[in-house]
Protein backbone atom coordinates (compact mmCIF):
# COMPACT_ATOMS: atom_id res chain seq x y z
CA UNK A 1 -49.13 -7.05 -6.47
CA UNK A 2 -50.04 -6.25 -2.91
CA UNK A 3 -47.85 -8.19 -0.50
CA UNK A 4 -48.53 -9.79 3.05
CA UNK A 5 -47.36 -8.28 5.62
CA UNK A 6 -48.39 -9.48 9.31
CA UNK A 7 -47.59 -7.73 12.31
CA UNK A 8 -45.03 -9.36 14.11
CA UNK A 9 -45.04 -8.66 17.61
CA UNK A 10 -48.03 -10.95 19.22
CA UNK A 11 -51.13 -9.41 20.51
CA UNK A 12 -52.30 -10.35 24.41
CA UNK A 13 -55.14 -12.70 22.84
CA UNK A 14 -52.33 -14.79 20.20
CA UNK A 15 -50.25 -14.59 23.54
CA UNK A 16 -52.76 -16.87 25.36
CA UNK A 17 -53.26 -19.65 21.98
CA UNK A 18 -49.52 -19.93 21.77
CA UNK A 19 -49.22 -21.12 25.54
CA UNK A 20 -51.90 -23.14 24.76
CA UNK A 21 -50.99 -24.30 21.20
CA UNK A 22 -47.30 -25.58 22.49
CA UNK A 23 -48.77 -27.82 23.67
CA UNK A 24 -50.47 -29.81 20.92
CA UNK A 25 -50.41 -27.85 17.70
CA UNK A 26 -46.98 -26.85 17.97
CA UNK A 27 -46.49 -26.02 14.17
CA UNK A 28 -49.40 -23.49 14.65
CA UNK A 29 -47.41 -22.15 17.32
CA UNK A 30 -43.86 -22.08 15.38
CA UNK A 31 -45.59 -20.23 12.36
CA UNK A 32 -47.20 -17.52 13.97
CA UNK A 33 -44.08 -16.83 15.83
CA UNK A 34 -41.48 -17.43 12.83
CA UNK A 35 -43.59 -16.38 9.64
CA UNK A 36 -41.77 -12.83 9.03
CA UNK A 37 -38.55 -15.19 8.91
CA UNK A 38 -40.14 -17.67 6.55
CA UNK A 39 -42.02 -15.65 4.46
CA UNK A 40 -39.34 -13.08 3.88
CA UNK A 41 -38.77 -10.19 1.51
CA UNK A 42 -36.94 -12.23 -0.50
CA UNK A 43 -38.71 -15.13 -0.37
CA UNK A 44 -42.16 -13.10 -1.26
CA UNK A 45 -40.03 -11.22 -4.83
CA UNK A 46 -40.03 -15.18 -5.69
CA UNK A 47 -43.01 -16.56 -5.07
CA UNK A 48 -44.61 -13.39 -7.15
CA UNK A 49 -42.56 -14.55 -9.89
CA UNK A 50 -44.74 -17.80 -10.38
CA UNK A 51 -47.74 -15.69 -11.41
CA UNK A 52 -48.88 -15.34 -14.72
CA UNK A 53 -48.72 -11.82 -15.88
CA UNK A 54 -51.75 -12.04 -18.36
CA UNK A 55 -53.60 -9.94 -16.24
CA UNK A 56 -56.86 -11.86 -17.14
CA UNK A 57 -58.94 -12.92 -13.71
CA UNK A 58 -59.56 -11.72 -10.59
CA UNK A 59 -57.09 -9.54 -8.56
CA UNK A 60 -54.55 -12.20 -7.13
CA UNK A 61 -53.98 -13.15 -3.57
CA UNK A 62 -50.71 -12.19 -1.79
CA UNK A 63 -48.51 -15.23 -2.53
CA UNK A 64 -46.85 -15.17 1.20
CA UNK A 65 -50.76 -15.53 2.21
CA UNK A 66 -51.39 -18.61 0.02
CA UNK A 67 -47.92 -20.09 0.91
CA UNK A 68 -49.24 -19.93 4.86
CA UNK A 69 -52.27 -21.18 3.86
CA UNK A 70 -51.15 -24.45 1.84
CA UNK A 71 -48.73 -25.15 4.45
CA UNK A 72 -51.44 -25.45 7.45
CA UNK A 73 -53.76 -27.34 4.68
CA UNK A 74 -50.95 -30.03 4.42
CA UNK A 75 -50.57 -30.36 8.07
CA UNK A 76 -54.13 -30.36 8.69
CA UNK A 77 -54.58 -33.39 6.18
């Protein structure tokens, strides 16, 4: 299973949106800069685990990817 793995260092663009996003979305801002902490090496070896290894479906999504993703869903709601 192919895992996530985003660049760490910020670009000049994600640069400008965190200055902007300490402001009021500050959990935005605290992901983008901490997710290679979070969403470790470790951390990823477990979250694969959960899958079901039937191999029946599509091609699954990285699990660091959909663990990002449910996290800004919650905060969003």
């Amino acid at each position: 299973m192919e895992r996530w793995h985003p660049p760490q260092e910020l670009s000049r663009r994600e640069e400008f949106i965190i200055k902007r996003l300490k402001r009021t979305r500050k959990l935005f801002a605290f992901l983008r800069l901490h997710r290679h902490e979070l969403l470790s090496e470790e951390f990823q070896t477990e979250l694969e685990r959960m899958y079901r290894q039937t191999g029946a479906g599509e091609e699954p999504v990285a699990p660091a990817l959909l663990c990002m993703a449910l996290i800004l869903q919650g905060y969003l709601i």
